[in-house]
C-alpha atoms as a PDB file:
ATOM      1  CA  UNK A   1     -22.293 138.031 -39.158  1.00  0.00           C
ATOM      2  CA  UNK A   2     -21.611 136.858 -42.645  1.00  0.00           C
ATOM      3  CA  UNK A   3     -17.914 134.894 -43.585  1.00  0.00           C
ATOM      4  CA  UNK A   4     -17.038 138.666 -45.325  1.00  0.00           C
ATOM      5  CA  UNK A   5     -17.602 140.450 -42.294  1.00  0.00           C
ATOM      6  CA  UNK A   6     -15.829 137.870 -39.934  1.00  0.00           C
ATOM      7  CA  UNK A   7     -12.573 138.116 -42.456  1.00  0.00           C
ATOM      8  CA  UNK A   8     -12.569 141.885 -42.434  1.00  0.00           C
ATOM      9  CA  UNK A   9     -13.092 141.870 -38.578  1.00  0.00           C
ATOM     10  CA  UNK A  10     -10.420 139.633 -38.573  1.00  0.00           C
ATOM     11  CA  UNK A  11      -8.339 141.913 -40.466  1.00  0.00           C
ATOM     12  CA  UNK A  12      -8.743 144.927 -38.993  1.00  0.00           C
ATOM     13  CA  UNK A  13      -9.144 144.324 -35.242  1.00  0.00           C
ATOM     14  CA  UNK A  14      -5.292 143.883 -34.410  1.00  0.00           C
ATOM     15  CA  UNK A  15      -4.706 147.491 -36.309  1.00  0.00           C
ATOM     16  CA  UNK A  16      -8.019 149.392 -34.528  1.00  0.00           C
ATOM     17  CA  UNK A  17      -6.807 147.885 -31.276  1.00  0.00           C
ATOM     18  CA  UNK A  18      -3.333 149.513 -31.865  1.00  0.00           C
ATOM     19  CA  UNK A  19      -4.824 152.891 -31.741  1.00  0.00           C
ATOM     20  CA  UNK A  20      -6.685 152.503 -28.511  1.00  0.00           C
ATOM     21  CA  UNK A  21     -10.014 151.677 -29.857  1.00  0.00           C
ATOM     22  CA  UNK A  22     -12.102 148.092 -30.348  1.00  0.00           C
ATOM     23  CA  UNK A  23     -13.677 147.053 -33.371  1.00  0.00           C
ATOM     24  CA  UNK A  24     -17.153 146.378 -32.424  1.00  0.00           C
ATOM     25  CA  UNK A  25     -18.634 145.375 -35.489  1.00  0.00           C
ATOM     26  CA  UNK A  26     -18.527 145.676 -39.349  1.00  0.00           C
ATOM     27  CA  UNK A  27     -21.802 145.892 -42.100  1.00  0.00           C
ATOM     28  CA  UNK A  28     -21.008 145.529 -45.586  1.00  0.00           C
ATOM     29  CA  UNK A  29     -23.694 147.112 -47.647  1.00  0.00           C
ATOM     30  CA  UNK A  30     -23.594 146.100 -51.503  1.00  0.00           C
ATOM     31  CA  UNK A  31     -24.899 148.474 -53.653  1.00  0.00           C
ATOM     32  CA  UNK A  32     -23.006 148.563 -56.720  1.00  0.00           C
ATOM     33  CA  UNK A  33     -20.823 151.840 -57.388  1.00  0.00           C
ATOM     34  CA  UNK A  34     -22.863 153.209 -54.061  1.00  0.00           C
ATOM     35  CA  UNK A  35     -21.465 150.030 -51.637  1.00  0.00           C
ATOM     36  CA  UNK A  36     -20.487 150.889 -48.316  1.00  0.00           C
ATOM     37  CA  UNK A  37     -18.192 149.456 -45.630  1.00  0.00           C
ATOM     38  CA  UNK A  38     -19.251 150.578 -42.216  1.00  0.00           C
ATOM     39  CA  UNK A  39     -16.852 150.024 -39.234  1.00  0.00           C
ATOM     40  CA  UNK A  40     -17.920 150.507 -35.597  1.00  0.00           C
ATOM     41  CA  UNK A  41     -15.157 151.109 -33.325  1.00  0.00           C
ATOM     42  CA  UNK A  42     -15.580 151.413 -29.472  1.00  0.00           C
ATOM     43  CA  UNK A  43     -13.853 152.608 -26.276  1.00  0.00           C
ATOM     44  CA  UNK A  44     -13.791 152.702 -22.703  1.00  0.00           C
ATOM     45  CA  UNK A  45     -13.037 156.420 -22.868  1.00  0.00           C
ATOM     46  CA  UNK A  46     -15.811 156.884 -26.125  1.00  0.00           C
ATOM     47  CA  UNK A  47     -15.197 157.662 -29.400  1.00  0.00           C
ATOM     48  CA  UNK A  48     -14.421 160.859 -30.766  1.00  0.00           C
ATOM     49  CA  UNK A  49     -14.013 162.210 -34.926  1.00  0.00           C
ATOM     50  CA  UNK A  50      -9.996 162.402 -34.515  1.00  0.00           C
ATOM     51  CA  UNK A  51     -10.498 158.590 -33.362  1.00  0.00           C
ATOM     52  CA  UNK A  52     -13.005 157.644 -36.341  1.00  0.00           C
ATOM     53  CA  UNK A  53     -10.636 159.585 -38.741  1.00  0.00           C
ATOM     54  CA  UNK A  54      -7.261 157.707 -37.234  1.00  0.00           C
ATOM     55  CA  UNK A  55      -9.253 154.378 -37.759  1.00  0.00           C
ATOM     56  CA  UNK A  56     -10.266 155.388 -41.222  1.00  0.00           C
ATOM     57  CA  UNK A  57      -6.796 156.411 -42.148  1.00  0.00           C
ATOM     58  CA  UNK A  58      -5.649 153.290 -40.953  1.00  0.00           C
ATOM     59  CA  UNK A  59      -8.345 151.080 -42.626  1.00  0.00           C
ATOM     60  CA  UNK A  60      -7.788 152.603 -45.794  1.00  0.00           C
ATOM     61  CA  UNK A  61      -4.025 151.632 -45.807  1.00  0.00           C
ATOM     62  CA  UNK A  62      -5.020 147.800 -45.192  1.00  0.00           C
ATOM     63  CA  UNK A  63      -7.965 147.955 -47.511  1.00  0.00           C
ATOM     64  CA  UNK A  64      -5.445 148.830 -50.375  1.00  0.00           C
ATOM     65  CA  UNK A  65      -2.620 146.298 -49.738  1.00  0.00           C
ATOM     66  CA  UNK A  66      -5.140 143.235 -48.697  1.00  0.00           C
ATOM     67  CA  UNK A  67      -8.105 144.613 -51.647  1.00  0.00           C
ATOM     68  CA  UNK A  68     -10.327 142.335 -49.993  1.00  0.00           C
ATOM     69  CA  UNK A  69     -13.699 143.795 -51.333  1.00  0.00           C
ATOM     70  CA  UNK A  70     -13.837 143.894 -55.336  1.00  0.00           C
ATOM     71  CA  UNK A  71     -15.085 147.358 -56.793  1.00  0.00           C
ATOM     72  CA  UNK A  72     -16.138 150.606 -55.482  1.00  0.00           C
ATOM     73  CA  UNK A  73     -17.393 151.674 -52.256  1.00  0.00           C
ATOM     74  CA  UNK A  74     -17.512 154.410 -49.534  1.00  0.00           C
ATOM     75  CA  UNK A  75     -15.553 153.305 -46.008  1.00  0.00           C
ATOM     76  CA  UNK A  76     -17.453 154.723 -43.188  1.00  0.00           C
ATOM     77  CA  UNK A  77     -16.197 154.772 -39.562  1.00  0.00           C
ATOM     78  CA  UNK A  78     -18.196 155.425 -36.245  1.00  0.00           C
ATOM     79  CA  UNK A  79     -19.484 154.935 -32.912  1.00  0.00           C
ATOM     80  CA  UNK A  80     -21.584 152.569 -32.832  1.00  0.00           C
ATOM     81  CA  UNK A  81     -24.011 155.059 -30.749  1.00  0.00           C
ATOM     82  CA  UNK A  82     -27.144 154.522 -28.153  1.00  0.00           C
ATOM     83  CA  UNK A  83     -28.411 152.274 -30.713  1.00  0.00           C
ATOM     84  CA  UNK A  84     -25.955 150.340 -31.140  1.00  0.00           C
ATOM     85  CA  UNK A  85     -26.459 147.331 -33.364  1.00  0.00           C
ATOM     86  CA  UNK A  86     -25.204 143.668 -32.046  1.00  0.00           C
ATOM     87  CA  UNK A  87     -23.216 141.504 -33.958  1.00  0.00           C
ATOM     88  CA  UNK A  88     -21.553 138.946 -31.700  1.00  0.00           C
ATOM     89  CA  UNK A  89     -23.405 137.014 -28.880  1.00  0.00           C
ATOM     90  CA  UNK A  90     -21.038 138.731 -26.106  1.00  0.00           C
ATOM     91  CA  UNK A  91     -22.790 141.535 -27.278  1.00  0.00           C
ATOM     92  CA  UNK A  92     -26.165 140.356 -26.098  1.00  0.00           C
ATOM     93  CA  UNK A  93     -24.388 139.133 -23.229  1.00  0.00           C
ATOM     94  CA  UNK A  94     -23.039 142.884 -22.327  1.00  0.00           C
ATOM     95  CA  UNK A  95     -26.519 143.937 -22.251  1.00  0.00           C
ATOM     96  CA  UNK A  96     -28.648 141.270 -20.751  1.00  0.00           C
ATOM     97  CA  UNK A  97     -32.180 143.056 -19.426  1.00  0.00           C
ATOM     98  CA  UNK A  98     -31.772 145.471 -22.289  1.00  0.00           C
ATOM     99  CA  UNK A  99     -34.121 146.098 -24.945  1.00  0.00           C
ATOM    100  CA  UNK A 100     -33.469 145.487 -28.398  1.00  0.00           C
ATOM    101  CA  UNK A 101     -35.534 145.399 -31.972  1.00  0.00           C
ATOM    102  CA  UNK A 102     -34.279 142.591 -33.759  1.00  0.00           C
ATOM    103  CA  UNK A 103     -35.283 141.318 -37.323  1.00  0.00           C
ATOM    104  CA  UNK A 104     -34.763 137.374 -38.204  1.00  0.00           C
ATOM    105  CA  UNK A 105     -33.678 136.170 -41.234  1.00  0.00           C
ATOM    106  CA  UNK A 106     -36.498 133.394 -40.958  1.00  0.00           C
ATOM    107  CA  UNK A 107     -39.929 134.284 -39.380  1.00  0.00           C
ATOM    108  CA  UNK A 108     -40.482 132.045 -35.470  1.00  0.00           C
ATOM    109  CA  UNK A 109     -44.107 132.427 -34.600  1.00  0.00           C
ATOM    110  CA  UNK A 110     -45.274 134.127 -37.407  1.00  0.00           C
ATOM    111  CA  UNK A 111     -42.737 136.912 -37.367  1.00  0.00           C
ATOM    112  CA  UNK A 112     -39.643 138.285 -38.243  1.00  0.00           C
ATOM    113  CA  UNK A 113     -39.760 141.438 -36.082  1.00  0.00           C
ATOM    114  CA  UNK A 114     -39.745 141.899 -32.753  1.00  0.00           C
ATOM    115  CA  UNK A 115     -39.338 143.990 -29.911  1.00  0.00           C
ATOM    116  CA  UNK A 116     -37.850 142.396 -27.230  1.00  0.00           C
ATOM    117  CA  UNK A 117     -35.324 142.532 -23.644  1.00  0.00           C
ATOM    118  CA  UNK A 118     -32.239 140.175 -23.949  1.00  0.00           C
ATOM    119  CA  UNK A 119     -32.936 137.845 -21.466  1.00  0.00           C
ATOM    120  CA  UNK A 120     -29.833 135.502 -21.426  1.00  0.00           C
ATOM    121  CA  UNK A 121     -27.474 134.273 -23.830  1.00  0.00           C
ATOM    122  CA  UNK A 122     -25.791 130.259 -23.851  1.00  0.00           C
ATOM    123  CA  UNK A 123     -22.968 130.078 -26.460  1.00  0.00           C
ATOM    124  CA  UNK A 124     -24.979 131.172 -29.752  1.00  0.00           C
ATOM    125  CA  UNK A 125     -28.195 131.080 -28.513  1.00  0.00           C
ATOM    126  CA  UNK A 126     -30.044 133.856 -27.837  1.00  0.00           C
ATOM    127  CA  UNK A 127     -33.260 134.003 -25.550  1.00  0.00           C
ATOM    128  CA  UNK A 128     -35.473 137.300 -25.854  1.00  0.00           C
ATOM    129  CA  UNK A 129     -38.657 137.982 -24.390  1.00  0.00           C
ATOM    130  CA  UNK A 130     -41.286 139.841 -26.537  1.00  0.00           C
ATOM    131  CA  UNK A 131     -43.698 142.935 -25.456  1.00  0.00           C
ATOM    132  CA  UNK A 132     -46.174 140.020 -24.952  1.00  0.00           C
ATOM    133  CA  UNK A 133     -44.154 138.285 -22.552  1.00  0.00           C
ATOM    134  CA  UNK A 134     -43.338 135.251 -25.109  1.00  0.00           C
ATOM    135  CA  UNK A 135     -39.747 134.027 -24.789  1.00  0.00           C
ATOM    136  CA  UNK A 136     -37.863 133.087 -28.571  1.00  0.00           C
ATOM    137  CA  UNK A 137     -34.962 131.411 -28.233  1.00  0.00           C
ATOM    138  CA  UNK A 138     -32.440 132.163 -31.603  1.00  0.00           C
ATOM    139  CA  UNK A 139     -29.751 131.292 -32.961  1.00  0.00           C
ATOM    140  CA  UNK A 140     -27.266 134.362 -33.195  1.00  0.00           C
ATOM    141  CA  UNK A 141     -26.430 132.910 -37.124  1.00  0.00           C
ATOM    142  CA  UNK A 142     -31.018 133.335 -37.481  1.00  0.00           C
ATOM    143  CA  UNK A 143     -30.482 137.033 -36.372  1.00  0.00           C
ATOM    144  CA  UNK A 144     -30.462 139.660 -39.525  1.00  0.00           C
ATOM    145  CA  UNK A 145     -30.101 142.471 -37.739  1.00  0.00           C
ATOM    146  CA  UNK A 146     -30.424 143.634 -34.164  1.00  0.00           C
ATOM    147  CA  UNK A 147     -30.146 147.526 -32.700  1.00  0.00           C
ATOM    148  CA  UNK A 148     -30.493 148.382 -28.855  1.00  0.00           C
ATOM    149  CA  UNK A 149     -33.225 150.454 -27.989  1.00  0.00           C
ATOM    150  CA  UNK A 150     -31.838 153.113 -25.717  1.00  0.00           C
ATOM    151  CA  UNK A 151     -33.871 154.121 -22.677  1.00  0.00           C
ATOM    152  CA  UNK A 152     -33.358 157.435 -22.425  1.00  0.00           C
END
């Protein structure tokens, strides 16, 4: 996660957390007029539209006052699903033996993609083990973007 996203996670955590639900992560797409900011929120007790639409309402009211994003965009609120993408190492952590496509912002052996199981995580490092059995050991900061693949 990018400085922007760790300010606005900063920002809105203590008010999602007030209406029963956590803040998992938040993407900031720029786009020009078509920009979005996507919030996943969380719960023990899952997430349901009157939730995402509390959230939103809630957002939207700390989005004006604080007007930390310049220009136009759409606010989006969800679950973050089966697929749920990973931001944070604890979230790597919560789903150790999982498996999970990631893409790097720097290719390691050639690639930037892979398809891997989370295989342990030590502060911000992050050791996954590839469909050929290779371990990679990242950084969570060398991580672009990173969705669980749900076994269904």
């Amino acid at each position: 996660m990018g400085p922007m996203q760790e300010k606005l996670m900063a920002m809105f955590a203590p008010a999602i957390s007030g209406l029963g639900c956590d803040l998992w992560g938040v993407e900031y797409i720029s786009q020009g007029k078509h920009s979005v900011l996507r919030l996943y929120i969380d719960s023990e007790k899952g997430i349901t539209v009157d939730d995402c639409q509390q959230v939103s309402h809630q957002v939207s009211g700390i989005l004006d006052v604080e007007d930390p994003i310049k220009g136009q965009y759409s606010l989006e609120v969800s679950s973050p699903g089966l697929d749920r993408p990973l931001f944070l190492a604890d979230h790597y952590a919560r789903n150790l033996g999982a498996k999970a496509k990631v893409r790097l912002r720097q290719a390691v052996l050639g690639r930037r993609n892979f398809m891997a199981v989370i295989e342990s995580v030590n502060d911000d490092e992050i050791c996954l083990v590839d469909e050929t059995g290779e371990a990679i050991v990242v950084h969570i900061s060398d991580i672009d973007k990173a969705n669980l693949v749900p076994e269904l």
